[in-house]
C-alpha atoms as a PDB file:
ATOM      1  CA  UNK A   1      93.059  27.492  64.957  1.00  0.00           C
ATOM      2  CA  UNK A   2      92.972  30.736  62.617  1.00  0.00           C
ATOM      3  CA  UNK A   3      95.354  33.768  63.261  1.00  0.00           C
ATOM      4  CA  UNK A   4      92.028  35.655  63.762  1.00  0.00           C
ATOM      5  CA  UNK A   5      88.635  34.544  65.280  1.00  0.00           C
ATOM      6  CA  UNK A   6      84.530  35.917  65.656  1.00  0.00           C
ATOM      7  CA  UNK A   7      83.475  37.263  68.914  1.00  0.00           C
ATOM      8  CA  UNK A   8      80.023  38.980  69.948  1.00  0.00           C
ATOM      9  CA  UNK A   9      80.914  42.037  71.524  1.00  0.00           C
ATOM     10  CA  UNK A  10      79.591  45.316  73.236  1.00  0.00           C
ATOM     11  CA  UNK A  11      81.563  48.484  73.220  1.00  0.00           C
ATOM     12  CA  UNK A  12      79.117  50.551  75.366  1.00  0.00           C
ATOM     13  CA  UNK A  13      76.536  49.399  77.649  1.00  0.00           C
ATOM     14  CA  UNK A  14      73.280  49.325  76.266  1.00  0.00           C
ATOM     15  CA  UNK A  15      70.400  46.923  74.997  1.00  0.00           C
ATOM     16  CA  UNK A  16      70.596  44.042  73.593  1.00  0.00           C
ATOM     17  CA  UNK A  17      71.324  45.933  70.428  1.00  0.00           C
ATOM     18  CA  UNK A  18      74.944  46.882  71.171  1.00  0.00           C
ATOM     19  CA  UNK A  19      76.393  43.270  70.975  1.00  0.00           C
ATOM     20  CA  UNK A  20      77.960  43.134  67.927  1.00  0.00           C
ATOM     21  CA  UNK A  21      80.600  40.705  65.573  1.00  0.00           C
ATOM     22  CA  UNK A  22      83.990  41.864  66.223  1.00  0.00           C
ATOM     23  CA  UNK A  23      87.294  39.956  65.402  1.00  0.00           C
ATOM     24  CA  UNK A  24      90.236  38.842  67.617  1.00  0.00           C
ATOM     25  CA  UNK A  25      93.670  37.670  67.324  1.00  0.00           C
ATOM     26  CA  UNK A  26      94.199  34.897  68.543  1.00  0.00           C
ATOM     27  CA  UNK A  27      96.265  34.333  71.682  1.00  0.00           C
ATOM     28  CA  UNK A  28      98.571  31.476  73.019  1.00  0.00           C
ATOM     29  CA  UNK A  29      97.119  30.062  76.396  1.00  0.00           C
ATOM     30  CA  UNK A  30      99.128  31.353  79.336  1.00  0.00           C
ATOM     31  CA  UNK A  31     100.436  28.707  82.190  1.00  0.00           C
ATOM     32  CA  UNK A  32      97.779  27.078  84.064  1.00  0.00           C
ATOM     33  CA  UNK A  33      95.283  27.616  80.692  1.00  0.00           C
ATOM     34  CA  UNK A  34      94.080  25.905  77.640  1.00  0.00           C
ATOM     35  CA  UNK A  35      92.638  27.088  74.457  1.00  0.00           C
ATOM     36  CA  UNK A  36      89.049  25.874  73.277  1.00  0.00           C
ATOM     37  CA  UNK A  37      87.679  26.100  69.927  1.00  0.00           C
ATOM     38  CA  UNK A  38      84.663  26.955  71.424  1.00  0.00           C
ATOM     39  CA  UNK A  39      81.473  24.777  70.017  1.00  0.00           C
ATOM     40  CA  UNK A  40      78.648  26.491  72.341  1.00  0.00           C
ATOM     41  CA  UNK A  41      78.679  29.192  74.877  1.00  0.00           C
ATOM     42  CA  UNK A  42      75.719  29.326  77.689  1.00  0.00           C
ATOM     43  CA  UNK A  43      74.066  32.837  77.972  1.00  0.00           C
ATOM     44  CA  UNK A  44      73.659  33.765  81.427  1.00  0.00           C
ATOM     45  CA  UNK A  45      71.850  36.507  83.769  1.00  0.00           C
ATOM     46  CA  UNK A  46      74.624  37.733  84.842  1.00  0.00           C
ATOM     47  CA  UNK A  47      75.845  38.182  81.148  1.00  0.00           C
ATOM     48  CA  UNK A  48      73.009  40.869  80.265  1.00  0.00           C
ATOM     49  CA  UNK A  49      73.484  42.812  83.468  1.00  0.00           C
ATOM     50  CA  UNK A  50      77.111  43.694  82.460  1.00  0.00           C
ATOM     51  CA  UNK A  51      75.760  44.309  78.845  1.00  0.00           C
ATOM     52  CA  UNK A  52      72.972  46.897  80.138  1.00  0.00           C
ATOM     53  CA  UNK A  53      75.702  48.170  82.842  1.00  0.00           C
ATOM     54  CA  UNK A  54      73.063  47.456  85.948  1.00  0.00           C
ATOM     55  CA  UNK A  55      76.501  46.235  87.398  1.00  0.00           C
ATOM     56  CA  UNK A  56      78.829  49.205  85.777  1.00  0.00           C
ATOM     57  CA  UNK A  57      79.319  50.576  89.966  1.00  0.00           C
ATOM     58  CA  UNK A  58      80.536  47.575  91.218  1.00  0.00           C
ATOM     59  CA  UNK A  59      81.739  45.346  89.195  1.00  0.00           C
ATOM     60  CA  UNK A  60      82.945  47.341  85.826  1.00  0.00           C
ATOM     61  CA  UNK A  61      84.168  45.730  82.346  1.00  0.00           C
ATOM     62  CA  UNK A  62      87.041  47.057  79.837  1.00  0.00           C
ATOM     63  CA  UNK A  63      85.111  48.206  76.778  1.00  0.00           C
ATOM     64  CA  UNK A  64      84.855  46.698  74.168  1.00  0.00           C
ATOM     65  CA  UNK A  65      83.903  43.109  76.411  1.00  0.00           C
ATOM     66  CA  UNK A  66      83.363  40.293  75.163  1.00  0.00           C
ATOM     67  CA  UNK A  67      80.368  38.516  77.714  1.00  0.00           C
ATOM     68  CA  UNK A  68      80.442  34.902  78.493  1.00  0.00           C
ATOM     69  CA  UNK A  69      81.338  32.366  81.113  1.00  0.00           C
ATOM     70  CA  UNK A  70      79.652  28.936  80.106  1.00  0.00           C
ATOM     71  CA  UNK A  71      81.758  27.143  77.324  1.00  0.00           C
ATOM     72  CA  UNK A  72      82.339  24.088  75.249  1.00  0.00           C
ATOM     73  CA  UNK A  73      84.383  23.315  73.078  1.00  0.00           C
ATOM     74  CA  UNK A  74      87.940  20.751  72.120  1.00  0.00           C
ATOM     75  CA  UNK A  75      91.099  21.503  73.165  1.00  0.00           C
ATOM     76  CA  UNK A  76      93.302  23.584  70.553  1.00  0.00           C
ATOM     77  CA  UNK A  77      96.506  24.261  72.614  1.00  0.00           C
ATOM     78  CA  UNK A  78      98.018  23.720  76.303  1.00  0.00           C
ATOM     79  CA  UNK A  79      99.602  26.155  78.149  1.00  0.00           C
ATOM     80  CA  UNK A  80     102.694  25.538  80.239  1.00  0.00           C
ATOM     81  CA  UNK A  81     102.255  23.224  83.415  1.00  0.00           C
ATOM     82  CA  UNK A  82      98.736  21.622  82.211  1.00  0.00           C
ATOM     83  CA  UNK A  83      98.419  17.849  83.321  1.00  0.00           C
ATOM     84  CA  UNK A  84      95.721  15.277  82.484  1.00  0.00           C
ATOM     85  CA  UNK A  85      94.360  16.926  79.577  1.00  0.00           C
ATOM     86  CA  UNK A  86      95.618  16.838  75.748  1.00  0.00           C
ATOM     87  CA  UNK A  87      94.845  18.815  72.362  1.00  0.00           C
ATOM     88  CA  UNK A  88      91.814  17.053  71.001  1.00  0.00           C
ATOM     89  CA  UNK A  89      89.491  16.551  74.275  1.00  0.00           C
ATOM     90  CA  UNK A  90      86.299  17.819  74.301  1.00  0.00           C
ATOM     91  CA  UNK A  91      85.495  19.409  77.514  1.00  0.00           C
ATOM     92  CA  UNK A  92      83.263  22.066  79.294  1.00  0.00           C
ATOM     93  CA  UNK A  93      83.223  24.614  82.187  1.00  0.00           C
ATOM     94  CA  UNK A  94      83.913  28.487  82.863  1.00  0.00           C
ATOM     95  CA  UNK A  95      86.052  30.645  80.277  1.00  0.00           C
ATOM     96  CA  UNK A  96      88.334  33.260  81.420  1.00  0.00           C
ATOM     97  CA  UNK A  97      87.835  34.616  78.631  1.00  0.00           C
ATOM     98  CA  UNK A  98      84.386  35.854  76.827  1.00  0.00           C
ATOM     99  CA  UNK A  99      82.939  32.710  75.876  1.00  0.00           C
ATOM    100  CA  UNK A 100      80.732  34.500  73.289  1.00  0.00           C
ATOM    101  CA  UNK A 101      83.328  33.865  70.525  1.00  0.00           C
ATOM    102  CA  UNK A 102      84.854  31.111  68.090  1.00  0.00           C
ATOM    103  CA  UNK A 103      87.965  30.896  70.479  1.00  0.00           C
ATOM    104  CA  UNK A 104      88.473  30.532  74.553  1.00  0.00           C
ATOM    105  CA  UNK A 105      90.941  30.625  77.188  1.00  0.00           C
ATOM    106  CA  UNK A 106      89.992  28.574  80.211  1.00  0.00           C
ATOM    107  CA  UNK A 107      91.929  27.736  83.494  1.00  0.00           C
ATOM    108  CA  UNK A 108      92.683  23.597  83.607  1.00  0.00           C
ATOM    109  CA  UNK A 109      91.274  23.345  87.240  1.00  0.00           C
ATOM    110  CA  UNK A 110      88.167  24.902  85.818  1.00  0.00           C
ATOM    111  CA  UNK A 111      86.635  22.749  82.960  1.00  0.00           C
ATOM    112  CA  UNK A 112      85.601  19.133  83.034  1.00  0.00           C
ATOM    113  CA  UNK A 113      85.723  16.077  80.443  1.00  0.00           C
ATOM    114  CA  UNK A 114      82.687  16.087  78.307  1.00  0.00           C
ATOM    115  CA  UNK A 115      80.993  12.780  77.971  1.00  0.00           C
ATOM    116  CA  UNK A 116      80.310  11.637  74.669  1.00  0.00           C
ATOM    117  CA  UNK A 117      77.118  11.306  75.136  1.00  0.00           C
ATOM    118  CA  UNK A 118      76.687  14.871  76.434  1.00  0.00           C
ATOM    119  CA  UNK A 119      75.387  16.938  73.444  1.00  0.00           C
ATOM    120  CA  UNK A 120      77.396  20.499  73.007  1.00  0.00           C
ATOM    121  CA  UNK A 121      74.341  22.572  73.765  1.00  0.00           C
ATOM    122  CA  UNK A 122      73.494  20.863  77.003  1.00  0.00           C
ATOM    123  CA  UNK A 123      77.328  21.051  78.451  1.00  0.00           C
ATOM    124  CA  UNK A 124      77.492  24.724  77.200  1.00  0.00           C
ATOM    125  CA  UNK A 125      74.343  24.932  79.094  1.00  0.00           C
ATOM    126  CA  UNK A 126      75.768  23.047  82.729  1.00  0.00           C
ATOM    127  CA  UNK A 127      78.788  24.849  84.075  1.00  0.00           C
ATOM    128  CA  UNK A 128      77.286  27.770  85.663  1.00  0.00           C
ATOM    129  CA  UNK A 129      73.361  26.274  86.359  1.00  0.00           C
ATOM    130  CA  UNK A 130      75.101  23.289  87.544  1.00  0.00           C
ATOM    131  CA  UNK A 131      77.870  24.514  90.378  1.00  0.00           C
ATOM    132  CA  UNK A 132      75.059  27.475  91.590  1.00  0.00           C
ATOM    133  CA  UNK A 133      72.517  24.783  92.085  1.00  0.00           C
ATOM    134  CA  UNK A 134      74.895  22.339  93.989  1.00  0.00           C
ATOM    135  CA  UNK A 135      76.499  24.976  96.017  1.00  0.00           C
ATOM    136  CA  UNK A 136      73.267  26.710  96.184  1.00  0.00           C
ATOM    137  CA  UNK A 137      71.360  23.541  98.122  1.00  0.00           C
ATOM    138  CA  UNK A 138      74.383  23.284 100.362  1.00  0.00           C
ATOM    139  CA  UNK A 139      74.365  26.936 101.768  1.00  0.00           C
ATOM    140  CA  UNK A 140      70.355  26.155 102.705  1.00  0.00           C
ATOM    141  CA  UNK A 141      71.670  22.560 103.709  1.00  0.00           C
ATOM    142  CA  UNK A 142      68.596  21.108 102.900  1.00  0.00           C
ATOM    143  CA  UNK A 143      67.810  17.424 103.465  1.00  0.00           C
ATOM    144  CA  UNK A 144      65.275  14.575 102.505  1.00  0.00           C
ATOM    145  CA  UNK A 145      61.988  15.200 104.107  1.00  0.00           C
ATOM    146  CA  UNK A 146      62.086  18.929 104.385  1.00  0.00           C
ATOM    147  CA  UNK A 147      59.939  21.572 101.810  1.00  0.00           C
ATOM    148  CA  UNK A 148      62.159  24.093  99.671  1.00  0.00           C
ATOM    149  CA  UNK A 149      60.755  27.030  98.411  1.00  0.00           C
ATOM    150  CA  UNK A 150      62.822  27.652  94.824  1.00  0.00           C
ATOM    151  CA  UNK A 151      61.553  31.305  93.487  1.00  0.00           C
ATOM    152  CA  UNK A 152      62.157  31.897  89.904  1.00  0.00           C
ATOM    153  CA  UNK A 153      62.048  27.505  89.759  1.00  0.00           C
ATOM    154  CA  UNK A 154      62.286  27.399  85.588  1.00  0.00           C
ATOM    155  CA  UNK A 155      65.956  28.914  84.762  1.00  0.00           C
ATOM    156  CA  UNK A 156      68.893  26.892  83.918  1.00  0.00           C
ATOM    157  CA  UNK A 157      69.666  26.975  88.281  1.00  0.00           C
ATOM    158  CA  UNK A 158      66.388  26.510  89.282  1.00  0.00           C
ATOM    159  CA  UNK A 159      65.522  23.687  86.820  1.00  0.00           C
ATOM    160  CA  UNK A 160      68.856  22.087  87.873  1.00  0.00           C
ATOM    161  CA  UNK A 161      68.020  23.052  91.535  1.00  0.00           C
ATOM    162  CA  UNK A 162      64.528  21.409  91.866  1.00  0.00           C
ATOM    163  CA  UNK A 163      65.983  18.205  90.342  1.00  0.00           C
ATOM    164  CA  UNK A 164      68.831  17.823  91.983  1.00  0.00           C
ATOM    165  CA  UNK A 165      66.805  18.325  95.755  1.00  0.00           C
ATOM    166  CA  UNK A 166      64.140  15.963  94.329  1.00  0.00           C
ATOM    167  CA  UNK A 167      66.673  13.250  93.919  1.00  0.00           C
ATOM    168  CA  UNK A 168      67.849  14.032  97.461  1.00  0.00           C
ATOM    169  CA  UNK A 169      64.196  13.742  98.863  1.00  0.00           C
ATOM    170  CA  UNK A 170      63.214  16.847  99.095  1.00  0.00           C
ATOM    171  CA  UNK A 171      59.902  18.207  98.703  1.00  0.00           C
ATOM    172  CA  UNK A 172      60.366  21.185  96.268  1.00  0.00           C
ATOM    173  CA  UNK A 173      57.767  24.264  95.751  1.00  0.00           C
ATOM    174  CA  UNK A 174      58.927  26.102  92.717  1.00  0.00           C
ATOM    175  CA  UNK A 175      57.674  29.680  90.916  1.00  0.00           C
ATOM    176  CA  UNK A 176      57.494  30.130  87.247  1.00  0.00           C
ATOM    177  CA  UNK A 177      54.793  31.884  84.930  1.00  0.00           C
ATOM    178  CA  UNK A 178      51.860  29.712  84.242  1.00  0.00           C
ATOM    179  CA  UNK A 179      53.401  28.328  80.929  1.00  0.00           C
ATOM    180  CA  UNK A 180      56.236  26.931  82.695  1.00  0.00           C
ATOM    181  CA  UNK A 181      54.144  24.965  85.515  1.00  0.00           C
ATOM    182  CA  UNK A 182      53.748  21.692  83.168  1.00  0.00           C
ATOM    183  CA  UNK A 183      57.494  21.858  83.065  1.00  0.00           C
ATOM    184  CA  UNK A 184      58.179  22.198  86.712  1.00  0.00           C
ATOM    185  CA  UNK A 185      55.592  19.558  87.650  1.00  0.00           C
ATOM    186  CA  UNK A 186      57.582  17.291  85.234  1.00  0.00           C
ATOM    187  CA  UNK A 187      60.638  17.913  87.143  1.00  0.00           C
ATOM    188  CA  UNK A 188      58.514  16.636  90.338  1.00  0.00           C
ATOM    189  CA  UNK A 189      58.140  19.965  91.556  1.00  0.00           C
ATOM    190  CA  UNK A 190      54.780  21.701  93.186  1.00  0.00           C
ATOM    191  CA  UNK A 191      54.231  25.153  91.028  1.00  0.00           C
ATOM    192  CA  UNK A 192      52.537  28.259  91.794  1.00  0.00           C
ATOM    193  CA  UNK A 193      52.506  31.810  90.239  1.00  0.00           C
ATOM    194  CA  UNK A 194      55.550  34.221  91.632  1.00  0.00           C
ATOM    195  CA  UNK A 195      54.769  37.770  92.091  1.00  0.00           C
ATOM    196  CA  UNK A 196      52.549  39.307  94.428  1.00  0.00           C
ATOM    197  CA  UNK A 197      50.573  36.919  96.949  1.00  0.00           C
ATOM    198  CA  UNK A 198      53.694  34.493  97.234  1.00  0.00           C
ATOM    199  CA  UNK A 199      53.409  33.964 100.775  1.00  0.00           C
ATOM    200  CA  UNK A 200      49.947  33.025 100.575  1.00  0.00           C
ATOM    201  CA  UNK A 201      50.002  30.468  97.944  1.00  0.00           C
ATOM    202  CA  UNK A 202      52.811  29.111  99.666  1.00  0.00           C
ATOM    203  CA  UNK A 203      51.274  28.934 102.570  1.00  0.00           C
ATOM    204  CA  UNK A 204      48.226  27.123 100.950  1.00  0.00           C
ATOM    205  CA  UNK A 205      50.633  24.545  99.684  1.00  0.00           C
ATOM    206  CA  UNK A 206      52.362  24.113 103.142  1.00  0.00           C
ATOM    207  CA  UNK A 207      50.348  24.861 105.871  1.00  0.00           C
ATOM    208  CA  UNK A 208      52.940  23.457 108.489  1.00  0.00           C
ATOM    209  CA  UNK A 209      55.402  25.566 106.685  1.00  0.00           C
ATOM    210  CA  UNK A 210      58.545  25.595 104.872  1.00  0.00           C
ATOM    211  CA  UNK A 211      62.246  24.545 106.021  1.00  0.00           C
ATOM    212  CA  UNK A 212      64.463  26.119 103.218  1.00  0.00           C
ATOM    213  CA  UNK A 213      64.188  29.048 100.433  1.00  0.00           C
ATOM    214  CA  UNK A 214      66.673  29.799  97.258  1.00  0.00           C
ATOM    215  CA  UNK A 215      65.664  33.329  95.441  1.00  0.00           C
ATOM    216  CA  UNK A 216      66.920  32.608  91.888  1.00  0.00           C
ATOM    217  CA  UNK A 217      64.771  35.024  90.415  1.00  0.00           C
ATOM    218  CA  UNK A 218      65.875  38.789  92.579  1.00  0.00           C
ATOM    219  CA  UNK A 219      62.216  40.590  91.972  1.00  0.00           C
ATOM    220  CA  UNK A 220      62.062  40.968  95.754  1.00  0.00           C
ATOM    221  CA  UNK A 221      60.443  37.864  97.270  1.00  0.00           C
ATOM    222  CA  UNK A 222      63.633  37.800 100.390  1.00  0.00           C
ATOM    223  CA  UNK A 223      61.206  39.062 102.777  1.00  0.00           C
ATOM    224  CA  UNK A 224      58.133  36.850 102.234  1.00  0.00           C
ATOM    225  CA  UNK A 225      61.051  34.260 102.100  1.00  0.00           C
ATOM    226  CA  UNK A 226      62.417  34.387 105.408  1.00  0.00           C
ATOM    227  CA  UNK A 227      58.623  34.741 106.675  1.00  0.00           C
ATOM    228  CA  UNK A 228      58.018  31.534 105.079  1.00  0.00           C
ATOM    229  CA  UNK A 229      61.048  29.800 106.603  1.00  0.00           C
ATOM    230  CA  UNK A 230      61.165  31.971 109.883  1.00  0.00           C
ATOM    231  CA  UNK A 231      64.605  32.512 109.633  1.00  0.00           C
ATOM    232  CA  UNK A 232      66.889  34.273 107.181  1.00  0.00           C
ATOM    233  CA  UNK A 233      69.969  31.394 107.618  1.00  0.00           C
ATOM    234  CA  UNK A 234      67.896  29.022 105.643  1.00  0.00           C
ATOM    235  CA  UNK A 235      67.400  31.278 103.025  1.00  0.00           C
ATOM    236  CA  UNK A 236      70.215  32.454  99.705  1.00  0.00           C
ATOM    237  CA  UNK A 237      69.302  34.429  97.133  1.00  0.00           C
ATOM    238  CA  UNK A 238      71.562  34.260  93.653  1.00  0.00           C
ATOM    239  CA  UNK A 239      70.117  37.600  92.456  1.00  0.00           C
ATOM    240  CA  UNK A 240      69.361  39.834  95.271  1.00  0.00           C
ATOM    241  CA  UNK A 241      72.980  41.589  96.468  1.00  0.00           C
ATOM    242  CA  UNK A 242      70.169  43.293  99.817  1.00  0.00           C
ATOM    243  CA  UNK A 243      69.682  39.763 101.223  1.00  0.00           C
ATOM    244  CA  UNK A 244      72.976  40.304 103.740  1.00  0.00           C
ATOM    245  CA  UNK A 245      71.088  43.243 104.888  1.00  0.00           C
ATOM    246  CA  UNK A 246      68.288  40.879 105.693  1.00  0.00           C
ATOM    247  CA  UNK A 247      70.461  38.379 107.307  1.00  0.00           C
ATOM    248  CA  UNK A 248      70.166  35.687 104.550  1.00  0.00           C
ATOM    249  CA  UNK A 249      72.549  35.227 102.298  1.00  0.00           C
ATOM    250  CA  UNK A 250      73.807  36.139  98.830  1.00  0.00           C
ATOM    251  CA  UNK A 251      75.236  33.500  96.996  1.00  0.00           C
ATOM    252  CA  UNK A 252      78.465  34.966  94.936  1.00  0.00           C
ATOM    253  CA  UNK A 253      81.320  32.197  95.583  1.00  0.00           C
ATOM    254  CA  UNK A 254      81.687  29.070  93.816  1.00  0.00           C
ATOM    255  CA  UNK A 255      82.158  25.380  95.024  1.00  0.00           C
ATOM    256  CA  UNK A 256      85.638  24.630  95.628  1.00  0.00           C
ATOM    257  CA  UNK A 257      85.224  20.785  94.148  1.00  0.00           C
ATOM    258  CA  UNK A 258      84.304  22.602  90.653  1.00  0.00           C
ATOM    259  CA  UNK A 259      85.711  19.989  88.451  1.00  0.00           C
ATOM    260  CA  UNK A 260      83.810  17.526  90.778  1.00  0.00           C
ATOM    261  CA  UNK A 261      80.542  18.808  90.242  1.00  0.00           C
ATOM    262  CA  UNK A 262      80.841  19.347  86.202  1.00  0.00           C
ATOM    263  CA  UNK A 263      81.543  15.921  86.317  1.00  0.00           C
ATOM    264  CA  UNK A 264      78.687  14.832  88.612  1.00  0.00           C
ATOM    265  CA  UNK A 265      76.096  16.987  87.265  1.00  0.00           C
ATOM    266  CA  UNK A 266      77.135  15.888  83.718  1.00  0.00           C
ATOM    267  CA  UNK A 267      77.211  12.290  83.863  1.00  0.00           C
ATOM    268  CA  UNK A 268      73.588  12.221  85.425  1.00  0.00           C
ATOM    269  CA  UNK A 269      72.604  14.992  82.590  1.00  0.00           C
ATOM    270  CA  UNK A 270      74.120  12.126  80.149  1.00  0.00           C
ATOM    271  CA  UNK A 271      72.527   9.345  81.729  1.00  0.00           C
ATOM    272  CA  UNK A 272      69.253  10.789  80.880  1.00  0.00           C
ATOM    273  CA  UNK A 273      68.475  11.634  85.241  1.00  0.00           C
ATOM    274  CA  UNK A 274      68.661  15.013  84.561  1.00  0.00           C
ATOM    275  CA  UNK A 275      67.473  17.234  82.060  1.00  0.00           C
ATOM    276  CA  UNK A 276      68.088  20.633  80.964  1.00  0.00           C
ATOM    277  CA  UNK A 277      66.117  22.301  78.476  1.00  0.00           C
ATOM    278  CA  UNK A 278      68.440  24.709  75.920  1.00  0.00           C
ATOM    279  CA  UNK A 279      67.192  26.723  73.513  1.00  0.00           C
ATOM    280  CA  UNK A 280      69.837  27.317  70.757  1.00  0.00           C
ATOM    281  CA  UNK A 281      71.328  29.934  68.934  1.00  0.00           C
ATOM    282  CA  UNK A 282      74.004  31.011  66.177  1.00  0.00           C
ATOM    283  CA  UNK A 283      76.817  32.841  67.730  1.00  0.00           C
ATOM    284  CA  UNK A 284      75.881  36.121  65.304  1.00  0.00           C
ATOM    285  CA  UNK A 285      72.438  36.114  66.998  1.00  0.00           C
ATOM    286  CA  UNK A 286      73.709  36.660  70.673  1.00  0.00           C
ATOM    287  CA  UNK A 287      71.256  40.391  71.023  1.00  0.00           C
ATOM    288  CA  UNK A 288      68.058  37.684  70.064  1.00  0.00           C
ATOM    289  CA  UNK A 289      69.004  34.982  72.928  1.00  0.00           C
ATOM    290  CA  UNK A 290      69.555  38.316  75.617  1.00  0.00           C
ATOM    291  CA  UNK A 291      66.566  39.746  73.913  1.00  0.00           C
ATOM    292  CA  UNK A 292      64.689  36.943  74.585  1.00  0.00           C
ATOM    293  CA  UNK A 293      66.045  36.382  78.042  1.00  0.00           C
ATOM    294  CA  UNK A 294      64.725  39.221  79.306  1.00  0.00           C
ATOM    295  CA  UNK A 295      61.202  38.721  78.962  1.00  0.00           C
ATOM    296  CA  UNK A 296      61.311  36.471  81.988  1.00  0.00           C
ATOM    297  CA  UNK A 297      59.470  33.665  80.326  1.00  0.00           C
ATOM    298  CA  UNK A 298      62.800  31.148  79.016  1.00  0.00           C
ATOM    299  CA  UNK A 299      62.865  27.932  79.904  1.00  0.00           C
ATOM    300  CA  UNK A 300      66.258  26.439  80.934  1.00  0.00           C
ATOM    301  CA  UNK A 301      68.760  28.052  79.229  1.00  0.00           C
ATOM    302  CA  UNK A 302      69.482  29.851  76.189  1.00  0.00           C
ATOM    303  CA  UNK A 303      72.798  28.558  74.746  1.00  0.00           C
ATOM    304  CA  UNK A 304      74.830  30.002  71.299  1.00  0.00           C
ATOM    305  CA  UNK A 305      76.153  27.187  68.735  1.00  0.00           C
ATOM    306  CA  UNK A 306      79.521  28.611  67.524  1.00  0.00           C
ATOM    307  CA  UNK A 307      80.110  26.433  64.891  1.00  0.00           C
END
């Protein structure tokens, strides 16, 4: 690993426009950690809020930041009391550091094995669509025979979402804009428009109702939600920090199997029973993936190639 490394960084909060090359030093992993050279780094929602500072009140970042929590990449160096993995592996999960950058630091109990057959892209693209979706379905505790309602259905959680509740017989009703509907019926999915009207077309879908609802998409849809469902404990939203005040709830933990569920969701992503669509970019063109990201319309997830 070089003495110095690229990162894409902002030093003020801003538009997609302030994320910038900078260079790093690079640093010896702490205990506990490892070092990555990184190979891909997922882009994330949550990554563009902190770049625009919609989160600056509650949940500030030391300027200049480097964004990024999604990462692939081999194992460069071990910090002190790391078991089971060596320099060399290839693995995947959530950096502790800004994954938007050649170079990573990751906690051990917080990255999975890659399988070979996993390409970079799509592992870059798993650890954070993967975990939500899991732990997502489990706080709505839906089961085989019941009808989920999966706002915002075409991201990297809710294309993750609708397949993994499909293969656990569940009867999945997912929003995207039009041009995403071929893609959501593919995943076995029932599509309709979101926006206004989304209780009615619903409605028209499921006339005896709906059992479950996950809001991955935050414009607002919590209260025809819990209409649909009739009750706000089936309901989480990943986007909308009001739904408390609603009585549903907002989603902000993580599973506490996490290495269990990279695993999971990545051996089924490398058997071919899941799929996750990525659309790929070089590390120096980080402002055209956000850029792009927040028109609405992406499909899956937007992931940056490092190498």
């Amino acid at each position: 690993m070089p003495d110095e490394y690229q990162v894409m960084a902002f030093a003020r909060y801003g538009g997609p426009d302030v994320l910038r090359v900078a260079t790093r030093t690079a640093n010896a992993p702490g205990p506990g950690q490892v070092r990555l050279r990184v190979r891909a780094a997922g882009v994330n929602p949550l990554d563009r809020k902190l770049r625009a500072g919609a989160l600056a009140e509650w949940l500030p970042v030391e300027l200049p930041y480097v964004p990024g929590t999604d990462v692939a990449g081999v194992v460069d160096a071990l910090g002190a009391g790391v078991d089971g993995i060596r320099v060399g592996d290839e693995v995947f999960g959530k950096a502790q550091s800004g994954s938007y950058a050649q170079q990573a630091i990751a906690r051990a109990e917080r990255i999975a094995a890659k399988p070979a057959d996993l390409s970079w892209e799509v592992a870059a693209a798993l650890p954070v669509a993967a975990t939500t979706a899991r732990h997502a379905l489990a706080a709505v505790a839906v089961t085989a025979g019941e009808t989920l309602v999966i706002d915002g259905a075409a991201g990297g959680v809710g294309t993750l979402a609708v397949q993994l509740a499909r293969r656990a017989g569940v009867r999945v009703i997912g929003t995207a804009s039009e041009p995403n509907h071929a893609h959501l019926r593919s995943l076995g999915a029932q599509p309709i428009r979101y926006g206004h009207g989304l209780a009615r077309r619903v409605a028209a879908l499921a006339p005896q109702g709906v059992d479950a609802a996950l809001d991955a998409a935050g414009h607002g849809s919590l209260p025809d939600l819990i209409g649909l469902v009739g009750r706000a404990d089936r309901v989480v939203s990943l986007a909308d920090t009001t739904a408390q005040q609603l009585g549903a709830r907002f989603l902000s933990d993580e599973p506490d199997d996490l290495p269990a569920v990279l695993a999971d969701v990545a051996a089924l992503a490398a058997a071919g029973e899941v799929r996750l669509p990525v659309t790929t970019y070089r590390l120096v063109d980080a402002a055209v993936a956000h850029a792009d990201g927040e028109t609405g319309h992406a499909r899956g997830k937007l992931v940056l190639l490092a190498d």
